[in-house]
Each structure stands twice: as structure tokens, then as C-alpha cells.
Protein backbone atom coordinates (compact mmCIF):
# COMPACT_ATOMS: atom_id res chain seq x y z
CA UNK A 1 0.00 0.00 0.00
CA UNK A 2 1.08 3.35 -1.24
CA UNK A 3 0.50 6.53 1.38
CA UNK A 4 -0.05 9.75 -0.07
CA UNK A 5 2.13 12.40 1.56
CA UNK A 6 -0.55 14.45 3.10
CA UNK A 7 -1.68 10.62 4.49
CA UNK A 8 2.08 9.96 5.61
CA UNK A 9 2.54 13.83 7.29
CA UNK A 10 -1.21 12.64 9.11
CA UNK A 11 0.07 9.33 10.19
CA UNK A 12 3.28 10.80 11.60
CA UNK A 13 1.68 13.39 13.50
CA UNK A 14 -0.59 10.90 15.17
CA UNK A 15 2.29 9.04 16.01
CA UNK A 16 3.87 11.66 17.77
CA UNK A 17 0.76 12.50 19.71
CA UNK A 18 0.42 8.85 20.96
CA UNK A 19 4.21 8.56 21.88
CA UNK A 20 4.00 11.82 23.19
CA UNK A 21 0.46 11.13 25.28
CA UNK A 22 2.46 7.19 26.18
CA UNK A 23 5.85 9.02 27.23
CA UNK A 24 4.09 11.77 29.62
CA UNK A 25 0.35 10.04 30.71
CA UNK A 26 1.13 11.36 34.12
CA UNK A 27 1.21 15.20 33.23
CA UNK A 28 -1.80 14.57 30.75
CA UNK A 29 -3.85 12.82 33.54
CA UNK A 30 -2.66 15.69 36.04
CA UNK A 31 -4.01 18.40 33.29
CA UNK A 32 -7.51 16.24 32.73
CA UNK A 33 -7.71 16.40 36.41
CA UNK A 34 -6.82 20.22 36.85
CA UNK A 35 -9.38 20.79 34.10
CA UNK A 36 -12.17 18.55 35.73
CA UNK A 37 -11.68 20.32 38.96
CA UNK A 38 -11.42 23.82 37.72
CA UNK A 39 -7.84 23.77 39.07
CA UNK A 40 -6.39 26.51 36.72
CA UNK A 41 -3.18 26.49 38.50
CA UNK A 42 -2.46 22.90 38.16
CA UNK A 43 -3.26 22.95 34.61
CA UNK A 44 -0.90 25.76 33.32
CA UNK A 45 1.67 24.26 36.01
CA UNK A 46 1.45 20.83 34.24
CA UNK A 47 1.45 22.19 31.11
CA UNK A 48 3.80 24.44 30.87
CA UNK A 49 6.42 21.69 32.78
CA UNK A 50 6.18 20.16 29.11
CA UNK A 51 8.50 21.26 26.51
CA UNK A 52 7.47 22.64 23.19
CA UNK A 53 8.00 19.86 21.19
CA UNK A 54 6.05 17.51 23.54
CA UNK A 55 3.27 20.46 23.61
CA UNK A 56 2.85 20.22 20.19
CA UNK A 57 2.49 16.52 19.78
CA UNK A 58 -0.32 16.97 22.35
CA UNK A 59 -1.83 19.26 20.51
CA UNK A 60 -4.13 17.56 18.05
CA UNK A 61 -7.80 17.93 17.83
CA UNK A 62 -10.22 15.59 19.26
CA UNK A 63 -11.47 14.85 15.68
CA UNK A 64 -8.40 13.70 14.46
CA UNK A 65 -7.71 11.56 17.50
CA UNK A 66 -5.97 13.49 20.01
CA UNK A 67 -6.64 13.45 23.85
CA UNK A 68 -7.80 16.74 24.46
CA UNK A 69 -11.70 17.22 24.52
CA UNK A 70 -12.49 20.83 22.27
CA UNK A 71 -14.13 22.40 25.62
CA UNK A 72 -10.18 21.24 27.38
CA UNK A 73 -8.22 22.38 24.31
CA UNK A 74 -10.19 26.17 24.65
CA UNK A 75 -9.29 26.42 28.30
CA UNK A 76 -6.01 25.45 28.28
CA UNK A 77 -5.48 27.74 24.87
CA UNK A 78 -7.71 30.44 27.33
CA UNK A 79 -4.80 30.30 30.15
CA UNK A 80 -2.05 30.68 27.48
CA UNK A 81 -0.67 27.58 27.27
């Protein structure tokens, strides 16, 4: 089977969001929780404890499989991160 590129550059991404969602679950459940509990503090604190590169592997929509709902992905965009 022959990828397309745009179908390649989509598969890599979502590899690097599950490797990246695998190599730090702890800070993503800590976030989920923070978010959940209306913890704003613990949710920038967590996130911003991740480096760029591992923020942007987290940061796919929830339509294209990633693990942040659209109502977490506005809130944590809302506190800056």
C-alpha cells in the first residue's frame, strides 16, 4: 500500500501524539484532572512543565484523534498555554 504524503505527514503526526500522550500520561492525567476540577493552577503548572516539542504533539484535535476534549483544548489555549 502506497501513502499519499498528506496521508504519511497525518500518520506521523498521530504518532507523535500517541508517543508523546504514552511518554508523559502522568502530566496529561494531572491536566484532565486540573481541568475537571477547575484547578487553573495545576493545569498551566502541568502544562507548561512540558517542553514545546512535547506540547505540540499533544496538541491535536479531538477529531483527528488526540486526547484533548475541544471544551479542554479552549481552556487550556484560554490560560495561554
Amino acid at each position: 500500500m502506497t501513502l499519499t504524503v498528506q496521508e504519511d505527514r497525518t500518520l506521523l503526526r498521530l504518532f507523535r501524539h500517541m508517543s508523546a500522550v504514552r511518554n508523559h500520561w502522568s502530566s496529561v492525567v494531572a491536566i484532565k484532572e486540573g481541568l475537571r476540577d477547575g484547578d487553573d493552577f495545576k493545569v498551566i503548572e502541568c502544562w507548561t512543565e512540558l517542553n514545546a516539542e512535547t506540547r505540540t504533539a499533544l496538541w491535536v484535535a479531538p477529531k483527528s484523534g488526540g486526547v484533548w476534549t475541544t471544551a479542554e483544548r479552549t481552556t487550556i489555549k484560554g490560560l495561554g498555554g
